[in-house]
PDB file of N, CA and C in Angstrom:
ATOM      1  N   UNK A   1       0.864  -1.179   0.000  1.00  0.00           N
ATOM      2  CA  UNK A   1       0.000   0.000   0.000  1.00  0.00           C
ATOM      3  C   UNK A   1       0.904   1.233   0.000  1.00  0.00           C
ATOM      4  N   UNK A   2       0.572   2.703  -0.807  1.00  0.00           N
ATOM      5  CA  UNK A   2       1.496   3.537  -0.853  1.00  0.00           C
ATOM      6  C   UNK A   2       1.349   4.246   0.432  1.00  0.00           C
ATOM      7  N   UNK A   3       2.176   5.177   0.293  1.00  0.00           N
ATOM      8  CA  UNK A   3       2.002   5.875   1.745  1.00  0.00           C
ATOM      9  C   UNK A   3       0.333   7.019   1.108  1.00  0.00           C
ATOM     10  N   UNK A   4       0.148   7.182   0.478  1.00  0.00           N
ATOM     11  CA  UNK A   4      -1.108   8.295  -0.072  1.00  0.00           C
ATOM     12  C   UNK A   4      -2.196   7.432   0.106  1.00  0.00           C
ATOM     13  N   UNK A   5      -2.637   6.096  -0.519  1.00  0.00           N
ATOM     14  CA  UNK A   5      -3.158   5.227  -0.282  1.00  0.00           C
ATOM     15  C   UNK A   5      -3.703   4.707   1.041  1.00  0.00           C
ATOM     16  N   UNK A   6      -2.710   4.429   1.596  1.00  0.00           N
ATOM     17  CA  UNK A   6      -2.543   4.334   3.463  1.00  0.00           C
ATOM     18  C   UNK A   6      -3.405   5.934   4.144  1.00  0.00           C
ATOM     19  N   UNK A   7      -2.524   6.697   3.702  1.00  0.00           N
ATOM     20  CA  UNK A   7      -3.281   8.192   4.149  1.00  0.00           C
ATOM     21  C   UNK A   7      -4.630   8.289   4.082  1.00  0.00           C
ATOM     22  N   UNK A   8      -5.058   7.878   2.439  1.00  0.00           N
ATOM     23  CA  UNK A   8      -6.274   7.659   2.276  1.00  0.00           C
ATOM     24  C   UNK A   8      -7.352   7.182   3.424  1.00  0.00           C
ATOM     25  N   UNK A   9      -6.841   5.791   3.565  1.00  0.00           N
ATOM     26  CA  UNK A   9      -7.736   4.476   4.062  1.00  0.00           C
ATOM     27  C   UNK A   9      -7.382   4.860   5.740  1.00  0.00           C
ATOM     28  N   UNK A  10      -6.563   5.919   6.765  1.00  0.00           N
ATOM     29  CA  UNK A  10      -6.614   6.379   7.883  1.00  0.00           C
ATOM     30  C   UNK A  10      -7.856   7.081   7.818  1.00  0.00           C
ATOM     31  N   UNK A  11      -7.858   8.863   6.966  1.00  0.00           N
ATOM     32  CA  UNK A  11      -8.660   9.188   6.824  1.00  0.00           C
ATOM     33  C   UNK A  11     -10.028   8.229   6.824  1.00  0.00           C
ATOM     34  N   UNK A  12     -10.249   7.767   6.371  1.00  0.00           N
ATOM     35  CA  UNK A  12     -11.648   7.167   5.676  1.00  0.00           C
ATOM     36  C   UNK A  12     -12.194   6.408   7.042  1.00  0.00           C
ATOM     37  N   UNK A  13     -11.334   5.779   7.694  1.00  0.00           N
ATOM     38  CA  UNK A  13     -11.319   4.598   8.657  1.00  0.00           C
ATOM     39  C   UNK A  13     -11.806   5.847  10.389  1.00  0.00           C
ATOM     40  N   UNK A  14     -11.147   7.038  10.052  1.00  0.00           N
ATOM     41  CA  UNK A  14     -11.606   8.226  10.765  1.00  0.00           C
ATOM     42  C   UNK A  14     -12.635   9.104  10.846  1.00  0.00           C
ATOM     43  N   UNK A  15     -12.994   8.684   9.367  1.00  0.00           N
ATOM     44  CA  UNK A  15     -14.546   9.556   9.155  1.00  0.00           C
ATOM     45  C   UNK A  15     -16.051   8.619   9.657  1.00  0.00           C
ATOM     46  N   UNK A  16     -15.522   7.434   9.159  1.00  0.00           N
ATOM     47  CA  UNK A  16     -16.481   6.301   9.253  1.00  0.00           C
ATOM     48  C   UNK A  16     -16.964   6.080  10.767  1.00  0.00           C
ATOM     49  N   UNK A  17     -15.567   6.197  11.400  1.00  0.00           N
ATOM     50  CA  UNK A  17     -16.133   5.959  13.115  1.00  0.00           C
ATOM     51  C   UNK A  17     -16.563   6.898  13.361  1.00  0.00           C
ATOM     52  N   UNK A  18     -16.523   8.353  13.232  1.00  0.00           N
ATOM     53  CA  UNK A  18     -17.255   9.326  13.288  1.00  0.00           C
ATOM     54  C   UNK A  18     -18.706   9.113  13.056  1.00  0.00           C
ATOM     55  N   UNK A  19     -19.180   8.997  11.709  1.00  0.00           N
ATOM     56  CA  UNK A  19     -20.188   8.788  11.373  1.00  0.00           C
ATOM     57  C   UNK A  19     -21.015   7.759  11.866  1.00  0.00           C
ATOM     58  N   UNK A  20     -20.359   6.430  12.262  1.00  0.00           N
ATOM     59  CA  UNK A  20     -21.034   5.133  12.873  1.00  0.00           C
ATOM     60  C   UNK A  20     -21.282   5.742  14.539  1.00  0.00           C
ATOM     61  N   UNK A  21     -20.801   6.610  15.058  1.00  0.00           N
ATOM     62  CA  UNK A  21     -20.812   6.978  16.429  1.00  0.00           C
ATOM     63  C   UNK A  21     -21.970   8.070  16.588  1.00  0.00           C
ATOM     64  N   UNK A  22     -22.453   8.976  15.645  1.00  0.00           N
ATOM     65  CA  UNK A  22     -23.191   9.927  14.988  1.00  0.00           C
ATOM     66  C   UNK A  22     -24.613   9.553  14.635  1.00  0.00           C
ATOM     67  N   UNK A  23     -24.878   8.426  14.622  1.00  0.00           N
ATOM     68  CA  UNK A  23     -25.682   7.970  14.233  1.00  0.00           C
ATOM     69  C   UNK A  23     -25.721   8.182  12.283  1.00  0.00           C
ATOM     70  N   UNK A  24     -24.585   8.154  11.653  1.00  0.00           N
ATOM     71  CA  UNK A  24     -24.881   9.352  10.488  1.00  0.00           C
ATOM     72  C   UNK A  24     -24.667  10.161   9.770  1.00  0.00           C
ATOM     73  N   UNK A  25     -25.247  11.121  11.397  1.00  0.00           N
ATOM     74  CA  UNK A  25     -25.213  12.274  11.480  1.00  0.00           C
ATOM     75  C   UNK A  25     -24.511  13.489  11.389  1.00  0.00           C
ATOM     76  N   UNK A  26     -24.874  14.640  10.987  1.00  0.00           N
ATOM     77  CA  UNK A  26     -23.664  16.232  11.271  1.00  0.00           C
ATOM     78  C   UNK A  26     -24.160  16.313  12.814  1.00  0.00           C
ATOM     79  N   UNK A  27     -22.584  16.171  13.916  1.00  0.00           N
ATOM     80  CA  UNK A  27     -23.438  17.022  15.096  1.00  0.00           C
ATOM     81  C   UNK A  27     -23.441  18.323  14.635  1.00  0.00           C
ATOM     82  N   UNK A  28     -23.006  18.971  14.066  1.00  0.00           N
ATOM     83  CA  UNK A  28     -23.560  20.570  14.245  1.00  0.00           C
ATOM     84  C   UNK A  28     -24.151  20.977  12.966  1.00  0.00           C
ATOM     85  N   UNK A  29     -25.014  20.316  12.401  1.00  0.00           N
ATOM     86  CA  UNK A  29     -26.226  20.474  11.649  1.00  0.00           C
ATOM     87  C   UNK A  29     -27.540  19.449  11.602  1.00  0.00           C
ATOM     88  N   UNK A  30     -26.947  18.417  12.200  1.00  0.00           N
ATOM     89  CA  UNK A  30     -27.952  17.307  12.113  1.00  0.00           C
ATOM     90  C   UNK A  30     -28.419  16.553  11.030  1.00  0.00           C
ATOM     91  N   UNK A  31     -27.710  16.722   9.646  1.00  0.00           N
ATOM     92  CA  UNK A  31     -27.873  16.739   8.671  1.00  0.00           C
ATOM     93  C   UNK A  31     -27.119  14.887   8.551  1.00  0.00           C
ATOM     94  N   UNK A  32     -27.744  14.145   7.489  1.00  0.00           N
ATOM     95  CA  UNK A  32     -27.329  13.298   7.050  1.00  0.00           C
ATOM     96  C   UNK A  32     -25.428  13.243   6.529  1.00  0.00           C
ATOM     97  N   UNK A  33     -24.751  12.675   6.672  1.00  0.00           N
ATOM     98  CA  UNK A  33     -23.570  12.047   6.314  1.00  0.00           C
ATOM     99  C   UNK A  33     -23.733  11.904   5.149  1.00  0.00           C
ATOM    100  N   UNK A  34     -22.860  12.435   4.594  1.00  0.00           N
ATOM    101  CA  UNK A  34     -22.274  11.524   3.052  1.00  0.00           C
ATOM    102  C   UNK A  34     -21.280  10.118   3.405  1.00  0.00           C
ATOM    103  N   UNK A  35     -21.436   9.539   2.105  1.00  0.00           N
ATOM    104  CA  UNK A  35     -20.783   8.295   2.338  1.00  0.00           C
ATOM    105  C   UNK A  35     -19.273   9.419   1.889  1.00  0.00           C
ATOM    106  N   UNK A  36     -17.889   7.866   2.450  1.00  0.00           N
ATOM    107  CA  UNK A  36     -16.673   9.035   1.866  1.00  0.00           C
ATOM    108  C   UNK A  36     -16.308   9.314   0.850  1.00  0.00           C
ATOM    109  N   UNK A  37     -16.568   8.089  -0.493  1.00  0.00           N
ATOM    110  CA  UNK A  37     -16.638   8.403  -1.376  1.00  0.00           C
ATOM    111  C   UNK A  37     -16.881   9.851  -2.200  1.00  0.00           C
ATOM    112  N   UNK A  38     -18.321  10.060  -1.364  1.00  0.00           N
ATOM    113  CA  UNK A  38     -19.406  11.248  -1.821  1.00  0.00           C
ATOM    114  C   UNK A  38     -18.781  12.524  -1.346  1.00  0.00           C
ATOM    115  N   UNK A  39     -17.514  12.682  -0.398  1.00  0.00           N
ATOM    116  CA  UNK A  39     -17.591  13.706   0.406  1.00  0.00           C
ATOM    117  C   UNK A  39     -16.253  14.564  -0.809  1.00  0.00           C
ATOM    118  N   UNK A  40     -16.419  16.072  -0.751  1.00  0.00           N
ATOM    119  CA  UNK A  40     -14.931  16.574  -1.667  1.00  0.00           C
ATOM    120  C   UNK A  40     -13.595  16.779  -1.288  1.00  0.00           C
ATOM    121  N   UNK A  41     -13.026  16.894  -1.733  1.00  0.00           N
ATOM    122  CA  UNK A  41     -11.588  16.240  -1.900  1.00  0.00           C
ATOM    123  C   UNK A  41     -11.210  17.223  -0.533  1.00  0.00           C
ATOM    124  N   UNK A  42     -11.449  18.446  -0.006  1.00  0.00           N
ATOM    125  CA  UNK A  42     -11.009  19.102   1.002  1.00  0.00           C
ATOM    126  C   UNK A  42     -11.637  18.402   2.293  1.00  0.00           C
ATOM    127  N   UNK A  43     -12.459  17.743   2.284  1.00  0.00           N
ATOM    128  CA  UNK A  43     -12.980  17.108   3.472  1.00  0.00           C
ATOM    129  C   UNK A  43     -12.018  15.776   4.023  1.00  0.00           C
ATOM    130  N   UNK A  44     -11.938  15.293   2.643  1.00  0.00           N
ATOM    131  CA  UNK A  44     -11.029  14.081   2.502  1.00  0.00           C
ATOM    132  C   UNK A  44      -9.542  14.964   3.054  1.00  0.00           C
ATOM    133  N   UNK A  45      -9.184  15.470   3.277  1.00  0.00           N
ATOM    134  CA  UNK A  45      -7.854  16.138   3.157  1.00  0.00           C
ATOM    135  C   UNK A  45      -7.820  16.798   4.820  1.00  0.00           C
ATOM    136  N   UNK A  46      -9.146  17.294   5.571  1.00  0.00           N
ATOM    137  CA  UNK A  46      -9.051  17.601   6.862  1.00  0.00           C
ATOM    138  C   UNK A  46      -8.714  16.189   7.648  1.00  0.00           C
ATOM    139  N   UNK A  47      -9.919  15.220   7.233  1.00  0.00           N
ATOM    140  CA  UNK A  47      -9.992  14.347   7.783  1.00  0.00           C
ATOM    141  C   UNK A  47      -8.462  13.181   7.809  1.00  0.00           C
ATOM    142  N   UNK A  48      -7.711  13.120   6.904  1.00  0.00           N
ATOM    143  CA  UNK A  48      -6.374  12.748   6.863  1.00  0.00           C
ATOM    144  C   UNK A  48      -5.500  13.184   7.741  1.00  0.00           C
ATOM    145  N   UNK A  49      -5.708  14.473   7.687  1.00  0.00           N
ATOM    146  CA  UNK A  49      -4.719  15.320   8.640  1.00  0.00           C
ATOM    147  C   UNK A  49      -5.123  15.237  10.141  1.00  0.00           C
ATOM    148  N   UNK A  50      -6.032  14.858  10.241  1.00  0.00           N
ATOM    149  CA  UNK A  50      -6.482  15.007  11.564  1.00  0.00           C
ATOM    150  C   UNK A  50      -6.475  13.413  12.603  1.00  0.00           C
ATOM    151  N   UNK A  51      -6.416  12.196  11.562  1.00  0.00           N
ATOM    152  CA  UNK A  51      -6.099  11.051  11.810  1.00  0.00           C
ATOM    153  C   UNK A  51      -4.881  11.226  11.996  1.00  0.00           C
ATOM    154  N   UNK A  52      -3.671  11.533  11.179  1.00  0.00           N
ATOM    155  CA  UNK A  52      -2.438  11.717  11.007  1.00  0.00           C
ATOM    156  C   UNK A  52      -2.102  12.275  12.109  1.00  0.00           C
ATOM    157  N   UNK A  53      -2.986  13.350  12.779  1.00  0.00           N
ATOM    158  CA  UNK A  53      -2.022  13.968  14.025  1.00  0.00           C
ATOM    159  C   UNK A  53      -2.490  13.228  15.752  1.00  0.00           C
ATOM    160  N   UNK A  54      -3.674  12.626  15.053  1.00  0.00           N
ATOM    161  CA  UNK A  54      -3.496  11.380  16.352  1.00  0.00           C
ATOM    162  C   UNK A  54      -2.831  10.374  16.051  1.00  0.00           C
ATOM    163  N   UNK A  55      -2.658   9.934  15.252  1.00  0.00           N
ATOM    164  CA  UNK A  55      -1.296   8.712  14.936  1.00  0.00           C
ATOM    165  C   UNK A  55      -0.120   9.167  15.429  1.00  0.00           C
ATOM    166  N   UNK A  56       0.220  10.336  15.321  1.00  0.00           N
ATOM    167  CA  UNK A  56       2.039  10.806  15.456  1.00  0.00           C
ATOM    168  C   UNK A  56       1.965  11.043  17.067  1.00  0.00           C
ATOM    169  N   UNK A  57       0.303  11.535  17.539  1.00  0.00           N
ATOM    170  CA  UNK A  57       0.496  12.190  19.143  1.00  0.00           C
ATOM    171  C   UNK A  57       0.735  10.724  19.562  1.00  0.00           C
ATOM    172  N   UNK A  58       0.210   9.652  19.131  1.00  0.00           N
ATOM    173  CA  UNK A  58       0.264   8.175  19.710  1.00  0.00           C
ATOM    174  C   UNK A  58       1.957   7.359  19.231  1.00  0.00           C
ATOM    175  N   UNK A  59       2.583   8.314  18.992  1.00  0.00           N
ATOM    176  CA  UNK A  59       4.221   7.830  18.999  1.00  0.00           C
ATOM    177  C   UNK A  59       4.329   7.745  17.290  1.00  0.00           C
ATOM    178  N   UNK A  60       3.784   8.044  16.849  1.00  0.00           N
ATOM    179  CA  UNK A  60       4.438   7.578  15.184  1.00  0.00           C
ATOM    180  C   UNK A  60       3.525   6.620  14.040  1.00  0.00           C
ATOM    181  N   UNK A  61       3.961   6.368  13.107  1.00  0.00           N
ATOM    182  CA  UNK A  61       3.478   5.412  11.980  1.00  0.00           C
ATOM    183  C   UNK A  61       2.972   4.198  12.383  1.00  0.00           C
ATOM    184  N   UNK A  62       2.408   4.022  11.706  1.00  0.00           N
ATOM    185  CA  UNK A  62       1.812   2.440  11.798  1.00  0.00           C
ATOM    186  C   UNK A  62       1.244   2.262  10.264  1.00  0.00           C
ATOM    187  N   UNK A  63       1.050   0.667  10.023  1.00  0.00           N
ATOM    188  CA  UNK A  63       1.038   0.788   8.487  1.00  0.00           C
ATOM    189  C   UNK A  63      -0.776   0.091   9.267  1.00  0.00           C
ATOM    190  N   UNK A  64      -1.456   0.800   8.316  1.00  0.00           N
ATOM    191  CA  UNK A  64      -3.503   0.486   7.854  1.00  0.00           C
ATOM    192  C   UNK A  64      -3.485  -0.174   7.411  1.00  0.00           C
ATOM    193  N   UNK A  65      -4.466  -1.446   7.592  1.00  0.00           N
ATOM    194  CA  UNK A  65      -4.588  -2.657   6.641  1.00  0.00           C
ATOM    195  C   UNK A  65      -5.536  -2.137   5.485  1.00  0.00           C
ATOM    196  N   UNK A  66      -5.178  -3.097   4.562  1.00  0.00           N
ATOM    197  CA  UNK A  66      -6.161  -2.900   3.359  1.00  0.00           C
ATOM    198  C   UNK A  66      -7.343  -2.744   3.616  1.00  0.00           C
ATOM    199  N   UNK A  67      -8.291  -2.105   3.462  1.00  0.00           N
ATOM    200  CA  UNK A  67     -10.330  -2.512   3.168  1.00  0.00           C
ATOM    201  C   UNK A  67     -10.268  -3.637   2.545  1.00  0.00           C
ATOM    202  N   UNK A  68     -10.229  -4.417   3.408  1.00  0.00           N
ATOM    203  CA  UNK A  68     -10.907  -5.824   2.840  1.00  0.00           C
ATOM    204  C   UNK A  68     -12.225  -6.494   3.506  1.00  0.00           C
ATOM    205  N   UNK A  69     -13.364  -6.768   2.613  1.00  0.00           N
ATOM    206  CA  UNK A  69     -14.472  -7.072   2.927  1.00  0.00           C
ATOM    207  C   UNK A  69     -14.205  -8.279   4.457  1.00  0.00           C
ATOM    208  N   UNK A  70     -15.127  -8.375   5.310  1.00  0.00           N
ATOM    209  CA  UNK A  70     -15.084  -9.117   6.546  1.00  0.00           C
ATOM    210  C   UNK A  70     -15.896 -10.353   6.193  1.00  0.00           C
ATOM    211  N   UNK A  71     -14.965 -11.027   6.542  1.00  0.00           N
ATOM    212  CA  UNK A  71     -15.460 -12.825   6.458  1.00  0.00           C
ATOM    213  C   UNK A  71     -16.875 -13.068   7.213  1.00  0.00           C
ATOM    214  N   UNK A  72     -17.537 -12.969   6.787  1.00  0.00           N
ATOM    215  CA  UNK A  72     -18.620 -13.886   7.370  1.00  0.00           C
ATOM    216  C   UNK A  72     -19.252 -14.392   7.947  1.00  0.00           C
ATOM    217  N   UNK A  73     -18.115 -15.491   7.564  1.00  0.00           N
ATOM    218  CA  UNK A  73     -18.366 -17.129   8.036  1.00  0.00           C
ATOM    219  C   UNK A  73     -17.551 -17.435   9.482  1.00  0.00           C
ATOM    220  N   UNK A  74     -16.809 -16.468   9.574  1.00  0.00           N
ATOM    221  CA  UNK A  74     -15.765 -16.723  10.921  1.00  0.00           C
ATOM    222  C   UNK A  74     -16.989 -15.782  12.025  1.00  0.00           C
ATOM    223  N   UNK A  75     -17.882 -15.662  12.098  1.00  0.00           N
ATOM    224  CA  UNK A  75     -18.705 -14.602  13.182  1.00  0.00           C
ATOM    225  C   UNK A  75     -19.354 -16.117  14.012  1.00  0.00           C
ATOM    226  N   UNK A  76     -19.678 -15.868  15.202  1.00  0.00           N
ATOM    227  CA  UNK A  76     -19.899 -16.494  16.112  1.00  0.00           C
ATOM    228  C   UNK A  76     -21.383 -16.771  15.864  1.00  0.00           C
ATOM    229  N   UNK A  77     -22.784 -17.522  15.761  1.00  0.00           N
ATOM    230  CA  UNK A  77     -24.143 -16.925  15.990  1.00  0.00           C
ATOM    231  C   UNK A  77     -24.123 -16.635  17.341  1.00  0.00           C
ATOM    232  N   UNK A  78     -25.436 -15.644  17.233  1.00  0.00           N
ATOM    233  CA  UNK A  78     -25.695 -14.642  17.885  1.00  0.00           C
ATOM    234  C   UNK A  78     -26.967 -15.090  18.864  1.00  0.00           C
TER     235      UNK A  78
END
């Protein structure tokens, strides 16, 4: 994975828990979430930077695993 790539998939992995915690939601509009795809390239670009500077306050690099779809079949029933 490149390092831009990686940057990418922090960001994204930062917006998402946001949004899954949000219900969604904008807290300060209340407004529906875009998916990240949907969101523009400056949003994508806060949100990087802002993963990035809790990664470095937490000692440094770490390499992001790929987005790879979640198995399944390995889940416990419920």
């Amino acid at each position: 994975m490149t390092m831009q790539a990686e940057d990418e998939r922090l960001g994204q992995v930062a917006y998402e828990a946001y949004s899954a915690n949000t219900g969604g939601k904008s807290l300060a509009t209340g407004d529906d979430l875009p998916m990240w795809g949907d969101l523009l390239d400056v949003f994508h670009t806060a949100w990087i930077a802002a993963a990035r500077a809790v990664l470095m306050d937490l000692g440094g690099s770490m390499t992001v695993p790929p987005d790879e779809p979640e198995d399944e079949g390995d889940e416990a029933p419920v």
